[in-house]
Protein backbone atom coordinates (compact mmCIF):
# COMPACT_ATOMS: atom_id res chain seq x y z
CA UNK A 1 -6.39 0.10 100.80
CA UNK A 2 -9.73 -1.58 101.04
CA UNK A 3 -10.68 -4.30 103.37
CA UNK A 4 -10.92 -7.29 102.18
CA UNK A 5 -12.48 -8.97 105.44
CA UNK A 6 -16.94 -9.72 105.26
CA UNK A 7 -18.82 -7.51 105.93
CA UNK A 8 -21.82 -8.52 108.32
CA UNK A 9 -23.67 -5.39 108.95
CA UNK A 10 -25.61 -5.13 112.34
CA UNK A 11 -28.52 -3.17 113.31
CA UNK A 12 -27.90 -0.55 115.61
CA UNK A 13 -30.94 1.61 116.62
CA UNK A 14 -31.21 4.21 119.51
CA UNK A 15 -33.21 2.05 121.77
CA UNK A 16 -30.86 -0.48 121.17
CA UNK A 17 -27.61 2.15 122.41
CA UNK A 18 -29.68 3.22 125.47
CA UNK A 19 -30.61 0.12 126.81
CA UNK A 20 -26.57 -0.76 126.71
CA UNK A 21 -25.68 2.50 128.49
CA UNK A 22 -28.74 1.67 131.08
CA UNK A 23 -26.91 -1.60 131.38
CA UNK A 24 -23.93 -0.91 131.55
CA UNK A 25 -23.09 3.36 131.83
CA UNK A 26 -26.77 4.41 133.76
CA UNK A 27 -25.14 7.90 134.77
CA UNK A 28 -24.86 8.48 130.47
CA UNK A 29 -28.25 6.35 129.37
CA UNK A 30 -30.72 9.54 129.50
CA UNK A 31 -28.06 12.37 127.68
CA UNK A 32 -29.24 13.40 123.78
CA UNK A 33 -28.30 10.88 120.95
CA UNK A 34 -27.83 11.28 117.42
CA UNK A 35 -26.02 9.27 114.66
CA UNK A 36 -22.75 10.89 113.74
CA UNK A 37 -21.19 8.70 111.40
CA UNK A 38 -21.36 5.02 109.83
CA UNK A 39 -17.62 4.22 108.92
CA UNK A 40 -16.01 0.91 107.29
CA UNK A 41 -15.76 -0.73 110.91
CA UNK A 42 -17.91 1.00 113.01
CA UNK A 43 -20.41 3.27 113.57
CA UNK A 44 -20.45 6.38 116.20
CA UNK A 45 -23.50 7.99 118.02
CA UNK A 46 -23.09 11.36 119.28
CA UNK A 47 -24.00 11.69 122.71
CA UNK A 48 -24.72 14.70 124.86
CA UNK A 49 -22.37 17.50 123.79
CA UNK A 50 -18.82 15.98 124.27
CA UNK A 51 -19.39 12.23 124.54
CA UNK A 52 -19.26 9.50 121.55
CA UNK A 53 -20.71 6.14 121.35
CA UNK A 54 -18.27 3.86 119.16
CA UNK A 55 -19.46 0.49 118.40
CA UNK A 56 -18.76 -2.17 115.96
CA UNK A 57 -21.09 -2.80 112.85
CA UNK A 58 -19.21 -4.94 110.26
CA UNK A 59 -16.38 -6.18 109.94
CA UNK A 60 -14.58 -9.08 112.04
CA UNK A 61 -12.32 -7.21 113.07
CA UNK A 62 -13.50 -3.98 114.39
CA UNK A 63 -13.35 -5.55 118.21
CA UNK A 64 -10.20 -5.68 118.61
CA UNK A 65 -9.93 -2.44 116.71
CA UNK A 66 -12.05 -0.96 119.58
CA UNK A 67 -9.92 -2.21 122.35
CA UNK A 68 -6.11 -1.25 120.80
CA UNK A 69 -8.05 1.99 120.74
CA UNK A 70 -9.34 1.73 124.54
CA UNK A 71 -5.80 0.45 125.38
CA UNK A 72 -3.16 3.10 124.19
CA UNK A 73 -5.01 6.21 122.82
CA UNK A 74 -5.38 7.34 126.47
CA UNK A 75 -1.78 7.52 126.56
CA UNK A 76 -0.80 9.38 123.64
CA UNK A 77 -3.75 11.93 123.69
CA UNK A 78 -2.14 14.00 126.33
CA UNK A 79 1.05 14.94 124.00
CA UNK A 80 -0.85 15.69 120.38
CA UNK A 81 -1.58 19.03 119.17
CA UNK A 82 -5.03 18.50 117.60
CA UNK A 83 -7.95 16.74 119.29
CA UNK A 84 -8.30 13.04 118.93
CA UNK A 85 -11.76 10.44 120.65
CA UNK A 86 -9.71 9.72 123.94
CA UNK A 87 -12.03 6.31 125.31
CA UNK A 88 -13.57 7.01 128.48
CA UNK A 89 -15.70 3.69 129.17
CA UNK A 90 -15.63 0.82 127.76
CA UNK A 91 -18.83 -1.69 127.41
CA UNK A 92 -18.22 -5.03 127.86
CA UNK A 93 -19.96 -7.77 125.17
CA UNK A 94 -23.47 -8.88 126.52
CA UNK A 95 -26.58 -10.78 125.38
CA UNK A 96 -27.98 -7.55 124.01
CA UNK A 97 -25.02 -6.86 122.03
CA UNK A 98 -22.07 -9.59 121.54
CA UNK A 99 -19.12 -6.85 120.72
CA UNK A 100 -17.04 -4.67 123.37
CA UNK A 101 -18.30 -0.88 122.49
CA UNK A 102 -16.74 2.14 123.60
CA UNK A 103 -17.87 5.92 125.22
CA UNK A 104 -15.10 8.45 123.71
CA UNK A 105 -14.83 12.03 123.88
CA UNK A 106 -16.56 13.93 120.72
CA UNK A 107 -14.30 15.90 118.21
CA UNK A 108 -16.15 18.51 116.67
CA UNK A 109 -15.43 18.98 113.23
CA UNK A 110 -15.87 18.31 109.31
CA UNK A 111 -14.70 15.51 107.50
CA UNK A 112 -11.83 15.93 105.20
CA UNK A 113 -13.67 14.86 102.27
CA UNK A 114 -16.89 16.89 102.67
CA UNK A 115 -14.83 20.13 104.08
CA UNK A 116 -11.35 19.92 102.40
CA UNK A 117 -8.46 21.81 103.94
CA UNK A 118 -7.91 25.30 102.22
CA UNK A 119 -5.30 27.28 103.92
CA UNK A 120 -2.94 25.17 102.73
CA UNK A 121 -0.01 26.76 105.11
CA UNK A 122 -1.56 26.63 108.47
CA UNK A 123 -3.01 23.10 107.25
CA UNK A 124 0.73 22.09 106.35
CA UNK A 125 1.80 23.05 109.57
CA UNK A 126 -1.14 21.81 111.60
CA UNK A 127 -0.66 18.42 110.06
CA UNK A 128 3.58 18.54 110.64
CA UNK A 129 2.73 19.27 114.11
CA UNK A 130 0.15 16.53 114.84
CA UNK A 131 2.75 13.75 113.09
CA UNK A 132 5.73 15.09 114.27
CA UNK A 133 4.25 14.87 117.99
CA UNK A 134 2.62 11.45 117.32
CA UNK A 135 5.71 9.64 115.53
CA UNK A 136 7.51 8.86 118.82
CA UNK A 137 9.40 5.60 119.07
CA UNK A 138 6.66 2.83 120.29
CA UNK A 139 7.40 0.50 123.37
CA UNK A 140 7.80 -2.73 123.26
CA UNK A 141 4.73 -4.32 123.50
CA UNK A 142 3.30 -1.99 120.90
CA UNK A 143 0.58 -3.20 118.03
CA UNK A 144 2.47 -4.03 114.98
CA UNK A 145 0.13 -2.96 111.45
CA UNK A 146 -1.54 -5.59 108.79
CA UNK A 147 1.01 -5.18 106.36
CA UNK A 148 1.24 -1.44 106.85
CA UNK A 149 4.04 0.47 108.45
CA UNK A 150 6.38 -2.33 107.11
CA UNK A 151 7.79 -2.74 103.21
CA UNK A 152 6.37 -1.83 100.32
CA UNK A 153 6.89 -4.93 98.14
CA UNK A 154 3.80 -6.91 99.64
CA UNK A 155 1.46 -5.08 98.01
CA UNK A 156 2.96 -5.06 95.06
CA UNK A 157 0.05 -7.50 94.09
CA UNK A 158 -2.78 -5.36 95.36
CA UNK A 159 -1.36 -2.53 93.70
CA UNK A 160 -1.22 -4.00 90.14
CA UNK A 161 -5.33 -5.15 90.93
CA UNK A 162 -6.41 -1.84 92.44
CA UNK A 163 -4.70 0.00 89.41
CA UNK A 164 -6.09 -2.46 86.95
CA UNK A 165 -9.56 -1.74 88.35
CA UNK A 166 -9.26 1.90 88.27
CA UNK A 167 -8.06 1.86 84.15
CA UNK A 168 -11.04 -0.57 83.61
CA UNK A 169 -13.56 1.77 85.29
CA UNK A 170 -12.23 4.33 83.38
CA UNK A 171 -11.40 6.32 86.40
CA UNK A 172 -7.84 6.74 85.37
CA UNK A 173 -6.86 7.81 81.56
CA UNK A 174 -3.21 6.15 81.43
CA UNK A 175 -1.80 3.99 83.92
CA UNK A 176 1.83 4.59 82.92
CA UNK A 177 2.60 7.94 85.19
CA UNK A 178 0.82 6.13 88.43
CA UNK A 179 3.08 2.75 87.79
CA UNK A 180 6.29 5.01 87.87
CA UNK A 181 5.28 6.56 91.16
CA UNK A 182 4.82 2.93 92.32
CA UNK A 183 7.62 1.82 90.83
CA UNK A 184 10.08 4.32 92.30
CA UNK A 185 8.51 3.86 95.64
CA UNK A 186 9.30 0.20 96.00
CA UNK A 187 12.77 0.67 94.79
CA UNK A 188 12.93 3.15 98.18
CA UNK A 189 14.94 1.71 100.54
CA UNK A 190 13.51 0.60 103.02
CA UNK A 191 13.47 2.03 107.00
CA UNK A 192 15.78 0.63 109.11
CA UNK A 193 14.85 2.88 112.22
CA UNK A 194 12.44 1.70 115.10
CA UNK A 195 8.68 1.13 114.91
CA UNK A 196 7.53 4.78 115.60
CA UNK A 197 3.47 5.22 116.59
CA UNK A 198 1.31 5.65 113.92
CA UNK A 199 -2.10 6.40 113.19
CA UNK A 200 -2.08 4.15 110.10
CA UNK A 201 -5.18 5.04 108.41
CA UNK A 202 -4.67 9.01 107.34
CA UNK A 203 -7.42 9.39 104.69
CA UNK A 204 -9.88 12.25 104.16
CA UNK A 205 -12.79 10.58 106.79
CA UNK A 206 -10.58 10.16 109.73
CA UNK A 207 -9.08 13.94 109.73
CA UNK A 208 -11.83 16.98 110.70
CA UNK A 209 -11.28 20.39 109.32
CA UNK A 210 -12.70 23.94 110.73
CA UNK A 211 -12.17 27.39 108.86
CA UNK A 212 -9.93 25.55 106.08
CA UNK A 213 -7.37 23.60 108.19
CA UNK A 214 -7.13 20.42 110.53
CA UNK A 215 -8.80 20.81 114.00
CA UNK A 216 -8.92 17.26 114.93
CA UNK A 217 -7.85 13.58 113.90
CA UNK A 218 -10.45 10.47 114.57
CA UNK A 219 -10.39 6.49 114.32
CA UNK A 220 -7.65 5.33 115.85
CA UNK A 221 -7.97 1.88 115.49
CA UNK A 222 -5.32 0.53 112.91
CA UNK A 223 -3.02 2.63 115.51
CA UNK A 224 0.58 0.47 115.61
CA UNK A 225 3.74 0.79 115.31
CA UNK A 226 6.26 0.85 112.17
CA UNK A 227 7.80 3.26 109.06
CA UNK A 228 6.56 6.49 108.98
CA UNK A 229 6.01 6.97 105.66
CA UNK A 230 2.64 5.16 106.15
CA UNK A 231 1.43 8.09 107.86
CA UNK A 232 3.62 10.81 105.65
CA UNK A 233 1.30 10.06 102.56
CA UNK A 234 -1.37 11.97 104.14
CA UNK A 235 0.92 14.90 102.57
CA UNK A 236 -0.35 13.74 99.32
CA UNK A 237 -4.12 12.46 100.42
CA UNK A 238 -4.94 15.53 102.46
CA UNK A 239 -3.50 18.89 101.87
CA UNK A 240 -3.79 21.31 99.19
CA UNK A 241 -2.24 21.68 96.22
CA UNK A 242 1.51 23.05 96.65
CA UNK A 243 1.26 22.71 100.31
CA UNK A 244 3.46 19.39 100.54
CA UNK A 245 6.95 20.86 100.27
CA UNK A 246 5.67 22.97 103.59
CA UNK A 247 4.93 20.06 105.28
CA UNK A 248 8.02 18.47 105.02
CA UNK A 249 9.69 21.32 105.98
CA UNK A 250 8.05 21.59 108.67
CA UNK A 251 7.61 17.65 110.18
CA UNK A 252 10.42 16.96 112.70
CA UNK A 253 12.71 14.87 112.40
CA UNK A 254 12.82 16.27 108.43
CA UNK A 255 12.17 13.40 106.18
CA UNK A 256 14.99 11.83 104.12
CA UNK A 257 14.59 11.23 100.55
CA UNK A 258 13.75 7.56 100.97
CA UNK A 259 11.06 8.19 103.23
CA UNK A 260 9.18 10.48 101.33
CA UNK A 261 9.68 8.07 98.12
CA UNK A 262 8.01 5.30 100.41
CA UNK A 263 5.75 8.01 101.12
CA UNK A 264 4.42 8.42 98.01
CA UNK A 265 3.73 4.58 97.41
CA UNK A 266 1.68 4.47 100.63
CA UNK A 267 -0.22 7.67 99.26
CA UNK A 268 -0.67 6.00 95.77
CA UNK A 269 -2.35 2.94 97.41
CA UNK A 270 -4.47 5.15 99.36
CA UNK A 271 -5.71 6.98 96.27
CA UNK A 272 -6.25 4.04 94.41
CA UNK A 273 -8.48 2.49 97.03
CA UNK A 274 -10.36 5.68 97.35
CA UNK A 275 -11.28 6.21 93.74
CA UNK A 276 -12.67 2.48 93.83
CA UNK A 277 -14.54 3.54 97.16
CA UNK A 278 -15.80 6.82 95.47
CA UNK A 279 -16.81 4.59 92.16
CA UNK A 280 -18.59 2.27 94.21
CA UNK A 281 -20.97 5.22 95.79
CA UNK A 282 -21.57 6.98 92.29
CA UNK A 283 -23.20 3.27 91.45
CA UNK A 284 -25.40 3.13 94.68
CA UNK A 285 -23.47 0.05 95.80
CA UNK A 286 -23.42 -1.04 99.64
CA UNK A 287 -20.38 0.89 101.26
CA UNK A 288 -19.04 3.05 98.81
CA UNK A 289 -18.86 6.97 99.22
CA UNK A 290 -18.90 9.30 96.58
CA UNK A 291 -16.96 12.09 98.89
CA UNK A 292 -13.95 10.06 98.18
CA UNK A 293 -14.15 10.72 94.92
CA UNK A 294 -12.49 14.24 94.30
CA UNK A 295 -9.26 14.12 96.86
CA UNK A 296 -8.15 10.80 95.83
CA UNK A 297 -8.02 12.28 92.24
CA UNK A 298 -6.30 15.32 93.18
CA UNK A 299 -3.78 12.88 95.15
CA UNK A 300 -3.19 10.96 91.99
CA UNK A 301 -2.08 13.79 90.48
CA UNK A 302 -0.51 15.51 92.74
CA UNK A 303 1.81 12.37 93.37
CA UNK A 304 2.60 11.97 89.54
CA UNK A 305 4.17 15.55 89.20
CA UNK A 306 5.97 14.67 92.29
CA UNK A 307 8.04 12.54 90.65
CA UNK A 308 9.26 15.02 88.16
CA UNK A 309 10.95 17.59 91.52
């Protein structure tokens, strides 16, 4: 699911991020920083051994991604089973930098796509765990997603573009099998239970691995509330192969059959917009990354002989 919002790239530098802590965090402005990632909304700066610096390089939206994250992730950190950027300070917009920024714990780690999960068992598990402890039901008051976490049938047009663009690249051979996993997926029911917490953006850059399985889950900020089965398509996107059944056995409350059909339209979305993404990179264009390339193939076809169980 790509963003369709502009993209207005801004130039972060080191002397740039320590004369904002001097300004603002003067206890943190003289600890060791490094560049740990550039992602879609913002980019984070490692700093010292177990502090972060998040801060907003794009798109639009990314502020008030930053403060849903400085909001509610403090809350829910305490009861998840993997390690998660738990904001510690937050820096307030300024003339040196216009954007709220944020200090976070540091999760040490791989990302998905560059270290994939092998032990597909304790991965299955690890991942059950981390859901089933994270899909509580949400308080009022609660974030509500951008279309996600809701019905299928909205994206019905986004779909039928992203797998348009995919046959056209050539990245997928025949269409027909990926329309039918669509296809039964909006014909899913659909949930009828409360808005449970959800990370909302489960692809192979937000989850870290170690020694082939999940230590730790990052970017919390499409966070909200709504239908699981956004988040249950990571079953699809992230494990190994023949490692899904596990999963559901092991997420609590088990899934019902609707769910996981929902499931697997959420996943099929996700693997669309990665193989774009991945496309994108092997071309040298602004943005996209190659990495993406390899699970969101292996989703695609791990999803279409899915449909035949």
């Amino acid at each position: 699911m790509t963003n369709p919002q502009p993209r207005t790239p801004t130039a972060l530098t080191p002397d740039l991020i320590r004369a904002l802590l001097r300004e603002q965090h003067p206890d943190l402005a003289e600890l060791p920083l490094s560049l740990g990632a550039r992602g879609w909304d913002n980019q984070l700066w490692r700093l010292g051994e177990e502090l972060a610096v998040r801060l907003p390089w794009a798109t639009e939206s990314a502020d008030e991604l930053l403060l849903k994250e400085h909001a509610w992730v403090p809350r829910l950190a305490p009861g998840l089973p993997l390690p998660v950027p738990v904001p510690q300070r937050l820096g307030v917009p300024s003339g040196r930098f216009p954007r709220p920024w944020l200090v976070t714990t540091w999760v040490p780690g791989e990302p998905a796509d560059r270290a994939p999960a092998t032990r597909a068992e304790d991965a299955a598990d690890t991942l059950a765990r981390f859901l089933g402890a994270l899909h509580q039901v949400a308080p009022d008051g609660a974030p509500v997603g951008r279309g996600r976490g809701g019905p299928l049938g909205p994206y019905g047009e986004h779909f039928g573009r992203a797998l348009d663009a995919v046959t056209r690249r050539g990245l997928v051979a025949d269409p027909g099998p990926v329309r039918r996993v669509w296809e039964d997926a909006v014909a899913a029911p659909d949930w009828d239970g409360p808005g449970l917490w959800l990370h909302g953006d489960l692809h192979p850059a937000n989850v870290l691995t170690a020694d082939g399985t999940f230590c730790g889950v990052i970017d919390f900020g499409d966070l909200f509330a709504g239908d699981p089965a956004c988040d249950l398509a990571a079953a699809w996107i992230l494990l190994p192969d023949n490692a899904a059944d596990r999963f559901h056995a092991a997420y609590r409350p088990t899934p019902d059959a609707a769910t996981l059909r929902r499931a697997r339209g959420w996943a099929v979305l996700r693997a669309l917009s990665g193989l774009l993404i991945a496309d994108d990179g092997d071309q040298g264009l602004p943005n996209g990354k190659s990495t993406w390339g390899p699970p969101a193939r292996r989703s695609l076809e791990r999803l279409v002989a899915s449909l035949g169980q």
